[in-house]
PDB file of N, CA and C in Angstrom:
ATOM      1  N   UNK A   1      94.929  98.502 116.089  1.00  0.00           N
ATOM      2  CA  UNK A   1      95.302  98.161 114.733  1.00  0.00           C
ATOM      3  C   UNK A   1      96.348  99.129 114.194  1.00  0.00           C
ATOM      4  N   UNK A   2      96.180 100.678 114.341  1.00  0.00           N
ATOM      5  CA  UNK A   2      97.455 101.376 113.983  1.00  0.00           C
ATOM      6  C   UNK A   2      98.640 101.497 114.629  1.00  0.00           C
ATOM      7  N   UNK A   3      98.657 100.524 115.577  1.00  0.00           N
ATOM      8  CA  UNK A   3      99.636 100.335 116.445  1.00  0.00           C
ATOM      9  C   UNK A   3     100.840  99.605 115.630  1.00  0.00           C
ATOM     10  N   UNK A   4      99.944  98.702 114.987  1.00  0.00           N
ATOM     11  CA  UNK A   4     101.126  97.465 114.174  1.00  0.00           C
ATOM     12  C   UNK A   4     101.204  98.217 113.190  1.00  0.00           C
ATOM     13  N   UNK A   5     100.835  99.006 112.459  1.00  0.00           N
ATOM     14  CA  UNK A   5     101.569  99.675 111.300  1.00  0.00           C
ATOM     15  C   UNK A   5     102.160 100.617 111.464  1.00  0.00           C
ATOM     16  N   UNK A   6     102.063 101.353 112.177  1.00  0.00           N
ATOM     17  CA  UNK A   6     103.076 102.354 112.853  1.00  0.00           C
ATOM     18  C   UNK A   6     104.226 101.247 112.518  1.00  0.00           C
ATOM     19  N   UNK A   7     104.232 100.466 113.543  1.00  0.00           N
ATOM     20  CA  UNK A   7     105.516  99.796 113.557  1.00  0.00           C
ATOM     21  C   UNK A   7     106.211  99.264 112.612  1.00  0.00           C
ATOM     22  N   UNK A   8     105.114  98.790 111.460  1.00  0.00           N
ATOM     23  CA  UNK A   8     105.767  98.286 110.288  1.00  0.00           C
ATOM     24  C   UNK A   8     105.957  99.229 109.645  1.00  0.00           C
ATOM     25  N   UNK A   9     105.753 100.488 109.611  1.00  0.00           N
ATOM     26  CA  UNK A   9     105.935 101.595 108.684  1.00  0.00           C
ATOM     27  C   UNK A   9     107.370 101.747 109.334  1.00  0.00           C
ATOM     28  N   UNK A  10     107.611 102.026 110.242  1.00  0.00           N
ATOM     29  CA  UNK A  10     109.002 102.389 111.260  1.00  0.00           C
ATOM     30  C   UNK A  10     110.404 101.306 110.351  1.00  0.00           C
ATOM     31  N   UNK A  11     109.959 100.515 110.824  1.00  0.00           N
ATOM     32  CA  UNK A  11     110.900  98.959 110.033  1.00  0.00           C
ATOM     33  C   UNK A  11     111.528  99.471 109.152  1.00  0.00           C
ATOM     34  N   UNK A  12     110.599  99.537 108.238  1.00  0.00           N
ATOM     35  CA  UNK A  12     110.590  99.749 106.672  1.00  0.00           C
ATOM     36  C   UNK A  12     111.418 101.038 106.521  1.00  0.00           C
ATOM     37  N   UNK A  13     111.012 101.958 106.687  1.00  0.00           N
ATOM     38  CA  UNK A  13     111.973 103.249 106.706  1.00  0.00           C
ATOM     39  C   UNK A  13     113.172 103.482 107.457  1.00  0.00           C
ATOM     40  N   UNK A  14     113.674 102.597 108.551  1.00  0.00           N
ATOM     41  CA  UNK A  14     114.409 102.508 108.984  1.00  0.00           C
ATOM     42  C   UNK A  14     115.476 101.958 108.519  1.00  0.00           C
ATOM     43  N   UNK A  15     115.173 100.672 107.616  1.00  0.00           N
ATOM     44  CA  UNK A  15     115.808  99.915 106.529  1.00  0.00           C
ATOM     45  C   UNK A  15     116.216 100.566 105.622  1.00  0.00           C
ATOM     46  N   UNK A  16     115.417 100.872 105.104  1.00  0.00           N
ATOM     47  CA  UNK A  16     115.752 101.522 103.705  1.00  0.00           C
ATOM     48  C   UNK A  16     116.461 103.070 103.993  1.00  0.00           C
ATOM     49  N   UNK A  17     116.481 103.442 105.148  1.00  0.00           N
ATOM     50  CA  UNK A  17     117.538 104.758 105.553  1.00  0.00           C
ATOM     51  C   UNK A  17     118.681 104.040 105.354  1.00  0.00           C
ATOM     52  N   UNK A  18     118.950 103.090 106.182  1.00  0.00           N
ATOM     53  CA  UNK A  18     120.359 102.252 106.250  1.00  0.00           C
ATOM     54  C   UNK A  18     121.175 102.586 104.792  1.00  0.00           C
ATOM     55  N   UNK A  19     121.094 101.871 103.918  1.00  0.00           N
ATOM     56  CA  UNK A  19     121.686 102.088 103.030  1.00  0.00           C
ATOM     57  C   UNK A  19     122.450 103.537 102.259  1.00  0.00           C
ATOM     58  N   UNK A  20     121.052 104.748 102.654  1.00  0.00           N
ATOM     59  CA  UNK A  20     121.441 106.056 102.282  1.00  0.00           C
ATOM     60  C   UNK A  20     122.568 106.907 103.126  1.00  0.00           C
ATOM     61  N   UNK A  21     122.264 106.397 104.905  1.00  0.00           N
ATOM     62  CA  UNK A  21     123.227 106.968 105.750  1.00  0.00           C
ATOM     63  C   UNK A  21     124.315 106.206 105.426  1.00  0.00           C
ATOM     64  N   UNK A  22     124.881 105.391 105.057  1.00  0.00           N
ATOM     65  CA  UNK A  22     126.094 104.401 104.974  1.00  0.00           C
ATOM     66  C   UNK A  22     126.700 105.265 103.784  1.00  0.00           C
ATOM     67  N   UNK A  23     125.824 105.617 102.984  1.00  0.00           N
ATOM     68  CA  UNK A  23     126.729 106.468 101.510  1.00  0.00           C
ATOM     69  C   UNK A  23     127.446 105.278 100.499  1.00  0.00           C
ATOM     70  N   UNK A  24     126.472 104.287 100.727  1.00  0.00           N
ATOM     71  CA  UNK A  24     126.166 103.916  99.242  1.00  0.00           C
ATOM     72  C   UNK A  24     125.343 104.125  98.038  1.00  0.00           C
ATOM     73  N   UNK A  25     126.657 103.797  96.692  1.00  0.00           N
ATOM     74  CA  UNK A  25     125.794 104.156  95.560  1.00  0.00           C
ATOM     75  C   UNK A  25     124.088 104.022  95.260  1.00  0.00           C
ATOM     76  N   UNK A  26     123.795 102.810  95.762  1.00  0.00           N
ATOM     77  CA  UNK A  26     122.145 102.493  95.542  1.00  0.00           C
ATOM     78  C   UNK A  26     121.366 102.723  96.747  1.00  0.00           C
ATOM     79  N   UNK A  27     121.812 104.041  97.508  1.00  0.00           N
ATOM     80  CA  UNK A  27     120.853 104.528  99.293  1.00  0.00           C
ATOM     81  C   UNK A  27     119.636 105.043  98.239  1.00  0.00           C
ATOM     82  N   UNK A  28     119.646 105.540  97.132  1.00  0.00           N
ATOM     83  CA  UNK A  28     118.464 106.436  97.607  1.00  0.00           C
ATOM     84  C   UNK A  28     117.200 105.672  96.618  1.00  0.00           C
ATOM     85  N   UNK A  29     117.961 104.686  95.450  1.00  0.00           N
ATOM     86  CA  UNK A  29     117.194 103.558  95.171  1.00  0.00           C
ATOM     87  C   UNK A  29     116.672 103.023  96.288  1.00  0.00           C
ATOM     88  N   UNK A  30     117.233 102.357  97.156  1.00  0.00           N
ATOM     89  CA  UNK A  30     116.551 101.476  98.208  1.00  0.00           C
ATOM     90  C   UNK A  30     115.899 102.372  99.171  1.00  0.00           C
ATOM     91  N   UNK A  31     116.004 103.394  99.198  1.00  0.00           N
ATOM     92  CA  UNK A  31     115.161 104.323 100.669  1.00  0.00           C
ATOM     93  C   UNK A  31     113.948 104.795  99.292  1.00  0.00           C
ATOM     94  N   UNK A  32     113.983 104.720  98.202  1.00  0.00           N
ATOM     95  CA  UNK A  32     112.564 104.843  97.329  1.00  0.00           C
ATOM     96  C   UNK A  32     112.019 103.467  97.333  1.00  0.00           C
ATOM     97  N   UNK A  33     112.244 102.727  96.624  1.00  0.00           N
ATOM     98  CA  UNK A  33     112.304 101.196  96.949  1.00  0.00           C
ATOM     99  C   UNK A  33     111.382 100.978  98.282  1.00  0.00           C
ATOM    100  N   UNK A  34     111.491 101.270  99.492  1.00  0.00           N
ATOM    101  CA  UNK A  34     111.419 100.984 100.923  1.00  0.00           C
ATOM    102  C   UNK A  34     110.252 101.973 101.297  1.00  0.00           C
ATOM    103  N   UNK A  35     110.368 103.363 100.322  1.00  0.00           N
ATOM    104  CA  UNK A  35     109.187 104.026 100.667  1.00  0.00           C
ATOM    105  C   UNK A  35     107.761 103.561  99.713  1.00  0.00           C
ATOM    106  N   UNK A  36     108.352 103.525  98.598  1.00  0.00           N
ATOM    107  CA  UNK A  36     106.988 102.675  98.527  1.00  0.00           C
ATOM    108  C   UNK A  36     106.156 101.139  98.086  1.00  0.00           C
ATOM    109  N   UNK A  37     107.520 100.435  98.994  1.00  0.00           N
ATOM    110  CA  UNK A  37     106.583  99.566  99.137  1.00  0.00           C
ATOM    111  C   UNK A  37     106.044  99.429 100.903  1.00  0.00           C
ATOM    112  N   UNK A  38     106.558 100.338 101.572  1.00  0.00           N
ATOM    113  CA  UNK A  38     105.536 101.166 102.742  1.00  0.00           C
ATOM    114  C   UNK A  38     103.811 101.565 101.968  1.00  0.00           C
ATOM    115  N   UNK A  39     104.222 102.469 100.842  1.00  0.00           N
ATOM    116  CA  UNK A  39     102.906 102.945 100.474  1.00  0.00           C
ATOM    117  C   UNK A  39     101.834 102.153  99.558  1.00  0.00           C
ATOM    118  N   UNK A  40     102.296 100.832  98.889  1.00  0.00           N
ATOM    119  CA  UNK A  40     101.402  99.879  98.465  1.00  0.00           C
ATOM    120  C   UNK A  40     101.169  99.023  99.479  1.00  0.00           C
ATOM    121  N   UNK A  41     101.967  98.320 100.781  1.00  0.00           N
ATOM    122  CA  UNK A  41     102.042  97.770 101.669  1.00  0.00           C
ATOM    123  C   UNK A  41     100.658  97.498 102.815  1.00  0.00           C
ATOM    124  N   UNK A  42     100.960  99.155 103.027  1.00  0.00           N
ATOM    125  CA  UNK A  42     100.297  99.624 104.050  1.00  0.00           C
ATOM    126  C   UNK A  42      98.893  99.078 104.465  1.00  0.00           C
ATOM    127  N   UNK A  43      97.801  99.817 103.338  1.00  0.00           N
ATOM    128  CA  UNK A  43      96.759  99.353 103.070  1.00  0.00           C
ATOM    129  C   UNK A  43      96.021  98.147 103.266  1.00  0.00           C
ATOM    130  N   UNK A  44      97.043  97.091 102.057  1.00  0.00           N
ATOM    131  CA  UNK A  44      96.689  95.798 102.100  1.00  0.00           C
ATOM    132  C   UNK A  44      96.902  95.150 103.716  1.00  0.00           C
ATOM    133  N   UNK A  45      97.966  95.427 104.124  1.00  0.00           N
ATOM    134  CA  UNK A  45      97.924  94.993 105.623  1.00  0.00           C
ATOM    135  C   UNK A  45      96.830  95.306 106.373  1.00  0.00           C
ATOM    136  N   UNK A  46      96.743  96.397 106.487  1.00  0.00           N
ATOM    137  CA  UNK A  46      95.429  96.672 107.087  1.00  0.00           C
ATOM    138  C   UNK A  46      94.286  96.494 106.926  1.00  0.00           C
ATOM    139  N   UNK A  47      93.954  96.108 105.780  1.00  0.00           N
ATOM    140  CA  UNK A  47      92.477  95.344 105.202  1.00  0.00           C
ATOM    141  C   UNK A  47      92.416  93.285 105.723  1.00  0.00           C
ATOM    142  N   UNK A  48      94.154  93.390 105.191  1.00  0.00           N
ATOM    143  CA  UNK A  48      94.218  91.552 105.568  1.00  0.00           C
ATOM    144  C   UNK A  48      93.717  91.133 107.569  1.00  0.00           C
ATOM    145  N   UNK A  49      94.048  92.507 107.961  1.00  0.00           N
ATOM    146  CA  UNK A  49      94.064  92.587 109.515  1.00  0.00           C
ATOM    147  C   UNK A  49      92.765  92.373 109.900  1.00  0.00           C
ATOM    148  N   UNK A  50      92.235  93.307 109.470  1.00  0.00           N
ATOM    149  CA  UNK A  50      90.797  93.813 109.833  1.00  0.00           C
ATOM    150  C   UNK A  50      89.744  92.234 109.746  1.00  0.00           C
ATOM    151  N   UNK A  51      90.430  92.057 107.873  1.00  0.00           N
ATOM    152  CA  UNK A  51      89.099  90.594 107.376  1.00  0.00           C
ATOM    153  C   UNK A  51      89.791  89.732 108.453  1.00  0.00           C
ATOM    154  N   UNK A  52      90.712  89.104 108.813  1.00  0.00           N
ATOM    155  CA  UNK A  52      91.275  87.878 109.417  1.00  0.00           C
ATOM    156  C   UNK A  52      91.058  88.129 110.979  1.00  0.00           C
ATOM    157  N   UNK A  53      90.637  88.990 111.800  1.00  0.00           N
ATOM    158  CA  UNK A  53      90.489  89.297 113.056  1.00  0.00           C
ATOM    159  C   UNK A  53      89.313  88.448 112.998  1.00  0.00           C
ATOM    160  N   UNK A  54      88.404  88.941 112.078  1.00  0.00           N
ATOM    161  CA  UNK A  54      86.642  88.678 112.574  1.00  0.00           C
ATOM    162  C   UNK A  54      86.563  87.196 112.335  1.00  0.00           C
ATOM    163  N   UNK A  55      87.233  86.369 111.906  1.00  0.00           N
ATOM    164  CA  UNK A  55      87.166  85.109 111.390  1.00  0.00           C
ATOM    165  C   UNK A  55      88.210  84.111 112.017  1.00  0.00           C
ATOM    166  N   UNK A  56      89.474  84.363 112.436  1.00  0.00           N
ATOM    167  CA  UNK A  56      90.147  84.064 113.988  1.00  0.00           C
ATOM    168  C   UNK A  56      89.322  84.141 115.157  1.00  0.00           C
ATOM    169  N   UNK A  57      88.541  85.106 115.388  1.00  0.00           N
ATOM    170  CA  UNK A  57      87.719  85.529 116.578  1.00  0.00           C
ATOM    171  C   UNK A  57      86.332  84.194 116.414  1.00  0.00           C
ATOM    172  N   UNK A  58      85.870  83.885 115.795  1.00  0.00           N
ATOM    173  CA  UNK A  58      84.762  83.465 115.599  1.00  0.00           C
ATOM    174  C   UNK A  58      84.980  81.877 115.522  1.00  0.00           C
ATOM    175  N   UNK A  59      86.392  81.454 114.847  1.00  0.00           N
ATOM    176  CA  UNK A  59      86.923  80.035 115.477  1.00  0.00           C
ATOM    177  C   UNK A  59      86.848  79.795 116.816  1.00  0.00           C
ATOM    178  N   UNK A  60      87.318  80.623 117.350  1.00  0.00           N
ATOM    179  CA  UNK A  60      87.867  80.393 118.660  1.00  0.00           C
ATOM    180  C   UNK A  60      86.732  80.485 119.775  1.00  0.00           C
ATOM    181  N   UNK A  61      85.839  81.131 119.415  1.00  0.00           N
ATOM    182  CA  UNK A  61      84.157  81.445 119.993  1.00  0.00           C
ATOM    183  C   UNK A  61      83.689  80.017 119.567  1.00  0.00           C
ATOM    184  N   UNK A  62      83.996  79.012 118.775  1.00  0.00           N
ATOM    185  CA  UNK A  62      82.714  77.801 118.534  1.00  0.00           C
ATOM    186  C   UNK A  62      84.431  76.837 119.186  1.00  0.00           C
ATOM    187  N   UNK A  63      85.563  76.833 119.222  1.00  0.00           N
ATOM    188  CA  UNK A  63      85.935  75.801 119.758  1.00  0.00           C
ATOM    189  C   UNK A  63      86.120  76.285 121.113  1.00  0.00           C
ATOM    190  N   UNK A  64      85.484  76.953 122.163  1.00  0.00           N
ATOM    191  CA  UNK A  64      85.578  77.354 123.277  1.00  0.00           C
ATOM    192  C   UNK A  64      84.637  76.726 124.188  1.00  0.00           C
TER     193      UNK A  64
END
């Protein structure tokens, strides 16, 4: 499971660097911007992960 947010954390900050290394006016809006919606993001992903595993898993156990 922290595998995929690693990765989506990566994305996200990677993006939102873009703009600041380029040396545009609005880099450090969008690399704040990008950091936190990493940090409201995060969480909820990982809760939506967790509930939707056990309930994907349990379809697939009665149509098997």
């Amino acid at each position: 499971m922290l595998y995929h947010i690693f990765l989506r954390l990566t994305v996200q900050a990677s993006i939102g660097a873009i703009a600041l290394s380029e040396g545009l006016a609005c880099g450090e809006i969008v690399l704040t911007a990008s950091v936190i919606a990493i940090i409201f993001t995060s969480p909820v992903g990982a809760i939506l992960i967790d509930w939707l595993k056990s309930k994907i898993f349990l379809q697939n156990k009665k149509n098997v």
